[in-house]
Structures are given as C-alpha cells and as structure tokens.
Protein backbone atom coordinates (compact mmCIF):
# COMPACT_ATOMS: atom_id res chain seq x y z
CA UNK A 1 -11.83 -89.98 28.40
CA UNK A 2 -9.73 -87.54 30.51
CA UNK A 3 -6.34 -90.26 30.06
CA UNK A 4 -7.40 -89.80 25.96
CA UNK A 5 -7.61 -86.34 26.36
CA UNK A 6 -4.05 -85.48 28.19
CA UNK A 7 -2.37 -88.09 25.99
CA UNK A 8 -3.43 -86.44 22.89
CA UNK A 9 -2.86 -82.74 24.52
CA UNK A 10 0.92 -84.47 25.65
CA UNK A 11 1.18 -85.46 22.17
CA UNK A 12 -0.03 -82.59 19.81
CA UNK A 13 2.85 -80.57 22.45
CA UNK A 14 5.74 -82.63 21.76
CA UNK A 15 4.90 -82.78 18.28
CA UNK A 16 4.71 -78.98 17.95
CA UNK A 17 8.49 -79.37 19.86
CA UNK A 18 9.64 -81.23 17.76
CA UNK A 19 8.40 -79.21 14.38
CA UNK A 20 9.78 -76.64 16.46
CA UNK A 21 13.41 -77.57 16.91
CA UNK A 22 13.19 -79.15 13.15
CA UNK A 23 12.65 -75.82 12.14
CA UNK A 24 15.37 -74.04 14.41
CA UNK A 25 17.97 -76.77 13.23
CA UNK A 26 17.18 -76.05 9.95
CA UNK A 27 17.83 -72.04 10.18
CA UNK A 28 20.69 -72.68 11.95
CA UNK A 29 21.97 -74.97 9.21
CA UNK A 30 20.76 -72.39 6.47
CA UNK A 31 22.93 -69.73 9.03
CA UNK A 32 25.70 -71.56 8.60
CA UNK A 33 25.59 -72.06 4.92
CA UNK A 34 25.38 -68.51 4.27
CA UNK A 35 28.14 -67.71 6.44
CA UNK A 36 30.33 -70.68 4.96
CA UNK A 37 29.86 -68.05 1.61
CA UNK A 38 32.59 -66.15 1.53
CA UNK A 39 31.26 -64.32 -2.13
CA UNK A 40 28.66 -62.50 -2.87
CA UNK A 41 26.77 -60.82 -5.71
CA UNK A 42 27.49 -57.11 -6.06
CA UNK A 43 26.21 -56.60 -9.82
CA UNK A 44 24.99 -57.26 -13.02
CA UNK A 45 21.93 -59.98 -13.75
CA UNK A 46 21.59 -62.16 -11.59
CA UNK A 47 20.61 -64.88 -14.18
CA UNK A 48 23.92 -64.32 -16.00
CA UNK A 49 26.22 -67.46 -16.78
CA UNK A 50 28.93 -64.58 -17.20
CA UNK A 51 30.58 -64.16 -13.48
CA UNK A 52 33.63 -62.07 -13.08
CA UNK A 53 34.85 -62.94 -9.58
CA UNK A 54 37.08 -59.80 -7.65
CA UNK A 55 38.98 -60.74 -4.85
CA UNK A 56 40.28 -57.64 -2.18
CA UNK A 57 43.56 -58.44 -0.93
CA UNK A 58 45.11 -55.94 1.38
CA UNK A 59 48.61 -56.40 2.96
CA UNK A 60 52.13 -58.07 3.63
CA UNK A 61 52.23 -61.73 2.10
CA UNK A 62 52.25 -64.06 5.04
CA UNK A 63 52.04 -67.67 5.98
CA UNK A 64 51.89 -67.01 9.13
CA UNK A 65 49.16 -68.07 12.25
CA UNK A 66 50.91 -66.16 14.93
CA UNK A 67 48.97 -64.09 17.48
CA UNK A 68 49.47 -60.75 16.34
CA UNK A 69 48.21 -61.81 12.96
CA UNK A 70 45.36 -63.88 14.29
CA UNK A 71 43.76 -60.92 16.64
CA UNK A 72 43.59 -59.10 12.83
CA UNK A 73 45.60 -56.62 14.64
CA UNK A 74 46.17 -55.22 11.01
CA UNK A 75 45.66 -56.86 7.68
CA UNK A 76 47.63 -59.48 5.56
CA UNK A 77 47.40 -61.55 2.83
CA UNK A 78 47.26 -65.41 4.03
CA UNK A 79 47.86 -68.14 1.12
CA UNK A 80 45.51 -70.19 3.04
CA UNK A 81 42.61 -67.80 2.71
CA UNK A 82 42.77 -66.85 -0.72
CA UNK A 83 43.48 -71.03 -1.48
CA UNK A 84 39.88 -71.00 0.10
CA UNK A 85 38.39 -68.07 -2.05
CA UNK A 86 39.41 -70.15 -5.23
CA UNK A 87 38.40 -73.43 -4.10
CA UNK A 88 34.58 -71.63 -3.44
CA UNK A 89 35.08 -69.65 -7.42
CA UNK A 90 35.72 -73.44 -8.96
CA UNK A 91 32.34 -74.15 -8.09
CA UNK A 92 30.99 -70.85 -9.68
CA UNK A 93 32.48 -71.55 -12.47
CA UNK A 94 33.84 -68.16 -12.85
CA UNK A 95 34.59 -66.33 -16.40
CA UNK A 96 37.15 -63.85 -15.17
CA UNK A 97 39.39 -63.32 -12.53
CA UNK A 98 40.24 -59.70 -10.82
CA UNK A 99 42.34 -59.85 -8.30
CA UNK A 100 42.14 -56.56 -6.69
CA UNK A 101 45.97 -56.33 -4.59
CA UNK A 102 47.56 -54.06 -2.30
CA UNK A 103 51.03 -55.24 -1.17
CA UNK A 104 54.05 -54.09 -0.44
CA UNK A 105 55.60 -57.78 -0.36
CA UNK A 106 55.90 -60.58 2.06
CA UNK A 107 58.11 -63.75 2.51
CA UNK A 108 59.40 -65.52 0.12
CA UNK A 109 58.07 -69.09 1.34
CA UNK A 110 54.48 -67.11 1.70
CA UNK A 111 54.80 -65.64 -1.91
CA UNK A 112 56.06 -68.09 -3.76
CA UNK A 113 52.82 -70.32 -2.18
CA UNK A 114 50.22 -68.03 -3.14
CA UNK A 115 51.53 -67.27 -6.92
CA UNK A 116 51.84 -71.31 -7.02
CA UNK A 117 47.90 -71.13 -5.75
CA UNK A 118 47.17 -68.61 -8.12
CA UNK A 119 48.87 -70.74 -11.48
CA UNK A 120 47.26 -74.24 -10.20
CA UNK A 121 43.77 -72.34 -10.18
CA UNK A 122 44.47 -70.64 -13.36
CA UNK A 123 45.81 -74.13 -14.98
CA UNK A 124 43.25 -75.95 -13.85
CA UNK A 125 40.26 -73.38 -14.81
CA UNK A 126 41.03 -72.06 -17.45
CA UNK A 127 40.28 -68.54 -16.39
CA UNK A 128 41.47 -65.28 -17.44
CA UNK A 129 43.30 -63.43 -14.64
CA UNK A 130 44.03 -59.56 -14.17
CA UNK A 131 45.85 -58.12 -11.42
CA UNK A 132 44.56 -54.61 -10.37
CA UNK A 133 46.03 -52.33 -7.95
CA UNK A 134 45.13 -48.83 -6.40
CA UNK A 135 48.15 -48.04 -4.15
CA UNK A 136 50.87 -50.38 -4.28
CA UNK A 137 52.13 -53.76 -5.92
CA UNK A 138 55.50 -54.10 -5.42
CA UNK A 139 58.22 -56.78 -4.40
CA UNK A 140 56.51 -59.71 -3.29
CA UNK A 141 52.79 -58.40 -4.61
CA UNK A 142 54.61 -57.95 -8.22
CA UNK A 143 55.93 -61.40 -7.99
CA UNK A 144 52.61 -62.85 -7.78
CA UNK A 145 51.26 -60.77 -9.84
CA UNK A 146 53.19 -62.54 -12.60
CA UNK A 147 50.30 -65.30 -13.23
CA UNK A 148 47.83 -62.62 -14.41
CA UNK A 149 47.13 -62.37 -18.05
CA UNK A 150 47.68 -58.50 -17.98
CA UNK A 151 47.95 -56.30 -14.73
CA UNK A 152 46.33 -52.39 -14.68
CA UNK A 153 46.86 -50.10 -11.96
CA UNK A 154 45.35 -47.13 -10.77
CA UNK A 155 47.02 -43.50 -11.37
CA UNK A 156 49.35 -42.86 -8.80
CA UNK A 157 49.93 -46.33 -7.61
CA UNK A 158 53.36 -47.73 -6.61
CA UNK A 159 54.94 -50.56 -8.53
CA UNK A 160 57.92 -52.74 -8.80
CA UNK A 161 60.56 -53.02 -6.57
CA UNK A 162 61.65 -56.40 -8.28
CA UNK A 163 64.27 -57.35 -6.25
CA UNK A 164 65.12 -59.48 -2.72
CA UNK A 165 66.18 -58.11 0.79
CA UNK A 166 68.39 -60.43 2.70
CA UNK A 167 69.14 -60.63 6.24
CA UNK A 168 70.85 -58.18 7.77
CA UNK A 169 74.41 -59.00 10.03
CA UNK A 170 74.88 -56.71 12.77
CA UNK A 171 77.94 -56.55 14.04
CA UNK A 172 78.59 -54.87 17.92
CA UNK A 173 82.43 -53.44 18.22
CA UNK A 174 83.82 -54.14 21.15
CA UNK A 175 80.46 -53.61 23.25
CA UNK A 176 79.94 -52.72 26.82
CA UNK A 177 76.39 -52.72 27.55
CA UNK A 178 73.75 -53.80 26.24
CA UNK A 179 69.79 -52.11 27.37
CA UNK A 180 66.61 -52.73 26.01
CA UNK A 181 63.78 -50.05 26.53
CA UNK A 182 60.34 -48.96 24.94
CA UNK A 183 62.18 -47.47 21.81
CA UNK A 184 64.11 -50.46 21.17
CA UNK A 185 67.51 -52.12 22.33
CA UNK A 186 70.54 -49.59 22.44
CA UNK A 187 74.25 -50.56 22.89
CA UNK A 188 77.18 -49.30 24.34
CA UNK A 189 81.07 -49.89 23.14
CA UNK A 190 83.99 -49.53 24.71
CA UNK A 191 85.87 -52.00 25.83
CA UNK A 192 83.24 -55.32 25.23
CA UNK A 193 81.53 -57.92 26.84
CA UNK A 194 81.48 -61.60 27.12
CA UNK A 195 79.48 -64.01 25.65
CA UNK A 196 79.42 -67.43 25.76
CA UNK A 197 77.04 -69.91 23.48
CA UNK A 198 77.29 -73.38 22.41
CA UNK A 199 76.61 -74.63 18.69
CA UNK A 200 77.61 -77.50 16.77
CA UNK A 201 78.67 -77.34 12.73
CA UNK A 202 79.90 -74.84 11.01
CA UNK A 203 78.02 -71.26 10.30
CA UNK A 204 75.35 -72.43 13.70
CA UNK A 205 76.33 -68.93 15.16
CA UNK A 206 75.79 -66.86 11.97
CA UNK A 207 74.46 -63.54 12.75
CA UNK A 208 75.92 -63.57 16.01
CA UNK A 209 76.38 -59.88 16.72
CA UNK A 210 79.45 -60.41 18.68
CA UNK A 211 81.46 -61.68 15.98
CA UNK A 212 82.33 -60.56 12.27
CA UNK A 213 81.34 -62.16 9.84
CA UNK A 214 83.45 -64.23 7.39
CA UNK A 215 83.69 -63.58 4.09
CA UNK A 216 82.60 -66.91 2.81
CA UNK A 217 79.63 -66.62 4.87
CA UNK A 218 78.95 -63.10 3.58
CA UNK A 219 79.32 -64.87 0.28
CA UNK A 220 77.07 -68.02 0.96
CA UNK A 221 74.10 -65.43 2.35
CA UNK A 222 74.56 -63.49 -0.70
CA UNK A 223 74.22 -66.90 -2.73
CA UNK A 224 70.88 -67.39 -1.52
CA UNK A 225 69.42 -63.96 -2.09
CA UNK A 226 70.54 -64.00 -5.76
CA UNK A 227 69.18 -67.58 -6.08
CA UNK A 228 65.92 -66.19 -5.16
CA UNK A 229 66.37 -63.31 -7.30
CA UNK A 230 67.20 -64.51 -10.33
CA UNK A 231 63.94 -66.73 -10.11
CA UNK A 232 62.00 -63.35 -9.06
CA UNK A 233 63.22 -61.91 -12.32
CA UNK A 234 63.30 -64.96 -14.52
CA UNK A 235 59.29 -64.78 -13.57
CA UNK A 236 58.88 -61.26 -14.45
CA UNK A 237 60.57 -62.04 -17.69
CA UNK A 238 58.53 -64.69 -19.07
CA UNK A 239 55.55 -63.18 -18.00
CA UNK A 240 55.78 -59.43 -19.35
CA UNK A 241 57.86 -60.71 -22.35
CA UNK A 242 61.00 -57.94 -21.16
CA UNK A 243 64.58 -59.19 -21.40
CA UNK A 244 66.44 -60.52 -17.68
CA UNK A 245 69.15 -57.88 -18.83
CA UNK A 246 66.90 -55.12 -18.92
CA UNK A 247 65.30 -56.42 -15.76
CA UNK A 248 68.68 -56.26 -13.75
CA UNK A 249 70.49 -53.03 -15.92
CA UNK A 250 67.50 -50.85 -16.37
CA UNK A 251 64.45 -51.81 -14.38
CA UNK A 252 66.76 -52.94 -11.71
CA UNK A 253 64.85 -52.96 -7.99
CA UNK A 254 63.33 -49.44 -8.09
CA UNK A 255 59.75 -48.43 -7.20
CA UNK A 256 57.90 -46.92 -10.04
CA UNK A 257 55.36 -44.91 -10.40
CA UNK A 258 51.86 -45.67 -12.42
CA UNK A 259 53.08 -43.63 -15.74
CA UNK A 260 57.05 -45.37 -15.32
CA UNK A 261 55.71 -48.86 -14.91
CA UNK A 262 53.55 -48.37 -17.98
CA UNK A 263 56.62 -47.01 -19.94
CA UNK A 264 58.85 -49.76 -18.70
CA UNK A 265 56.01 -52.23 -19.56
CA UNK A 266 55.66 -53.51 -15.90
CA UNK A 267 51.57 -52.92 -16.20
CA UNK A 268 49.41 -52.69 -19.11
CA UNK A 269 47.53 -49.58 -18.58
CA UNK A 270 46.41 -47.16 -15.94
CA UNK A 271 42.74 -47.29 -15.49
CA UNK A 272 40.34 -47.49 -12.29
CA UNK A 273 38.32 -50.06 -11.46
CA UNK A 274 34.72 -49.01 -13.23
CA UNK A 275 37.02 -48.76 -16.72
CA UNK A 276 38.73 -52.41 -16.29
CA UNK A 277 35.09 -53.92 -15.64
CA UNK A 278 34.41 -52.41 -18.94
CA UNK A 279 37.44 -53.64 -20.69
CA UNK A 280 36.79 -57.36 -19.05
CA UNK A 281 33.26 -57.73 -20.55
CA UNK A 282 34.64 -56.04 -24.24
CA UNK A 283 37.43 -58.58 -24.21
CA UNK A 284 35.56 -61.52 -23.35
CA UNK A 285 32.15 -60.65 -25.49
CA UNK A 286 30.12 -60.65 -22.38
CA UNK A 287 26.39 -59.74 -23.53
CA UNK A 288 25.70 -59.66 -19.70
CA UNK A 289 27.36 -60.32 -16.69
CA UNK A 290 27.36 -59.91 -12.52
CA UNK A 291 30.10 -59.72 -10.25
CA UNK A 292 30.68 -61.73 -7.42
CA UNK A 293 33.07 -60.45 -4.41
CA UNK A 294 34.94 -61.76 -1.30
CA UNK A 295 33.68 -60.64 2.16
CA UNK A 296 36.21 -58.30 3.56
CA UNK A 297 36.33 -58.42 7.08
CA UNK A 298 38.84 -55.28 7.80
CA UNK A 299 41.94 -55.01 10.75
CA UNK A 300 40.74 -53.14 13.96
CA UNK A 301 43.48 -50.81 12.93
CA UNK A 302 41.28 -50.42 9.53
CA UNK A 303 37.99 -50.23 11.42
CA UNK A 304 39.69 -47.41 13.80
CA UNK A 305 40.90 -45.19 10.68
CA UNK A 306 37.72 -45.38 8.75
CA UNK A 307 35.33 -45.09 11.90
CA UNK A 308 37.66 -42.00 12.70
CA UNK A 309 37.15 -40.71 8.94
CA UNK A 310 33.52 -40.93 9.12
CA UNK A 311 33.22 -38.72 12.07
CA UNK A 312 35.66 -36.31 11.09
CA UNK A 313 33.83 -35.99 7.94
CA UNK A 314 30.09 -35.64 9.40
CA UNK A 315 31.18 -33.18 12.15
C-alpha cells in the first residue's frame, strides 16, 4: 500500500510538471506571437472590415546594417523593415494606406528599393496609398513618395528638393601636411607631399585628392548623376501629372515650403493628420473603420530629447 501510495503521489507530481511547463510553453509561445506583431489597433470598431493601416517612418533612407545604425544610435528608414510592415498589412487585408514620412533623403540604391517595395505592395493589393508628412519630405523621401495616390503635408513642412548630389572631388594643392584631430582632418600646402598607390585600369584612383581631376572624368561623374536625375524627375512627372520642363526650369531642386509645394502642385493639400483620417473614410465610403499602426521603437537620441522635454515641462 505505501509503494501504491508514493507511485501515485510521484505521479499526480510529474503530471502537475508537466501541465505546468505545457502551460509556460504555451505563454511563451503566445509572448512571442504578440511580439512578432508589429501593428496594432489604435481606433475605430474593432469589428470593422474597414482598416486604414499608418506606418511612422522617421529618417535618412538607408540600406544599411552597420553598427552605428544597428545600436539605433538615431533613427532611419530601413527598406527591409518597412518590406516587413507590408508583408504583416497583406494579411490584414488593409483598405488604405498612410504612410506617415519624415525624410530628408537617403541613397539612391536604398530609395529606389523602398519606392520599388512600396509599388509591388500597391500592385499587388490593390490599396490606396497617401503619403503624409509633418516636417520634411524632400529628395529621397519625395522620390518615394511618388507611388502614393495623393500626398498631404502638414503646415509648415519642408518639401521637394527634387534633385541628386554627387560625390564630391577634393583636390589638395601642393600639400604639406596632413593632421587629423577631434574637429576633423586639416591640411597644410606649401610645397606638397608624396604619395604613392597602386591601381590597375583606368579612373581606379578617382577622387584621389592628390591629383586633379580630368575633365572626362568630371564629365563621366556628372553622367551618372544626371542619369539618376532624369529618372528622379521622370518619376515625379508621371506621378503628379507636371511637365519634366517645368520640373528642371521652374521647380528645379529647391526646398519648398507647405503653401509653395501646394502652388507648384508637389502635394495635394495641407491638412494634419485628424483632417486626412477624415478625408480617407469620405473618399472611400467607409461607414466605420479602425486604424491599425506600426510599433515605433524610437533612437536613444529620440528617447534622450523627449525624456529631457518631459522634465523640462513638469518642473
């Protein structure tokens, strides 16, 4: 009787275990799930079949893993990530799109992927898209932003800048020193200094700062910038219906402001955010709706400035 009666204790024990870690396993996987989410609901019914998704983007358009971009020393906009976000909206089967950008601009390899993300997730959805901006959408940002179906901006934003920076050829005259301190590298000419490098083909050295440049290399840099360019503009063109010569006469590669890239039809209207929610569910008939948003996980240089606002403004 006692064996029966330690077996069965032994037993109803490892069977509570077991239930146990079942149970643990299965709030870890739950854990996980939710954490996999990267939207949530921030309004609206929740029983709605009428989802307009907003995505925050913040920053320079990279494609880049590096360290100083990995430590989120400060934030960017990585194709990757926002590849992700619309991979997760196809299977919310989203109504509209608000893509809710900040940019100043980014690569060219980096843009040119995300507005190709953008117009494969369009194409393939369906989906109304509006571009909306509060501060600044300009170079790079505007380039993207020419996959959105119309593109509002907040008063007082910055936009445009529809044009393509190069790289730049320094060239040292006759240098004697060269020094390299905690404000950056300074030089020192007189009579110069000798350097000696080995490359193979023609142009391997370019940008070598201890040589001028050649004018057909001048030429064959500028080459690729207008390349670029004229697709930047060509872009712009077909998708706010304004002529390439007015483009590269008029609009040329200025930054406007929100009531001069109205007037020079680079945005639709100037609204805020609350009034283009309004405008979405008019223009698409919505009897109800809710809104589903990315999780924004902000820079520590973002966390510093608005932990440092929220004590300067409760002292």
């Amino acid at each position: 009787m006692v064996f029966f009666s330690v077996f069965f204790r032994t037993l109803g024990f490892l069977s509570a275990l077991l239930i146990f870690l079942i149970i643990i396993n299965f709030l870890l996987n739950f854990s996980n799930n939710l954490q996999k989410k990267q939207f949530v609901m921030t309004d609206g019914i929740p029983s709605s079949n009428n989802i307009i998704a907003n995505i925050n983007l913040n920053g320079p358009i990279f494609n880049n893993n590096s360290n100083v971009l990995g430590n989120n020393l400060y934030d960017y906009i990585n194709p990757s990530q926002v590849k992700s976000y619309l991979e997760e909206l196809k299977e919310l089967e989203i109504k509209a799109l608000i893509i809710n950008i900040n940019s100043p601009g980014g690569t060219v390899s980096a843009t040119a992927e995300l507005e190709q993300i953008i117009y494969e997730f369009k194409k393939d959805t369906n989906t109304k898209i509006y571009f909306f901006t509060k501060e600044i959408l300009a170079s790079g940002g505007y380039w993207v932003a020419t996959t959105a179906d119309k593109i509002f901006a907040s008063y007082g934003s910055i936009i445009g800048s529809i044009g393509v920076s190069g790289p730049s050829w320094y060239y040292y005259n006759t240098p004697l020193s060269l020094s390299s301190g905690i404000f950056g590298q300074s030089i020192e000419t007189k009579k110069g200094i000798e350097v000696f490098n080995q490359n193979a083909g023609e142009g391997k050295d370019l940008f070598n700062p201890f040589r001028r440049p050649k004018n057909d290399e001048i030429k064959h840099l500028q080459n690729i910038v207008d390349d670029v360019y004229n697709d930047f503009i060509t872009k712009v063109s077909k998708s706010r219906k304004i002529e390439i010569s007015n483009i590269k006469n008029n609009i040329g590669a200025l930054i406007y402001s929100s009531n001069q890239a109205k007037n020079n039809f680079l945005i639709d209207d100037i609204l805020n955010y609350e009034t283009l929610i309004k405008l979405i569910i008019k223009e698409n008939k919505f009897e109800d709706y809710k809104i589903y948003e990315n999780k924004v996980s902000n820079s520590i240089l973002t966390n510093l400035l608005v932990n440092y606002k929220d004590q300067t403004n409760n002292k």
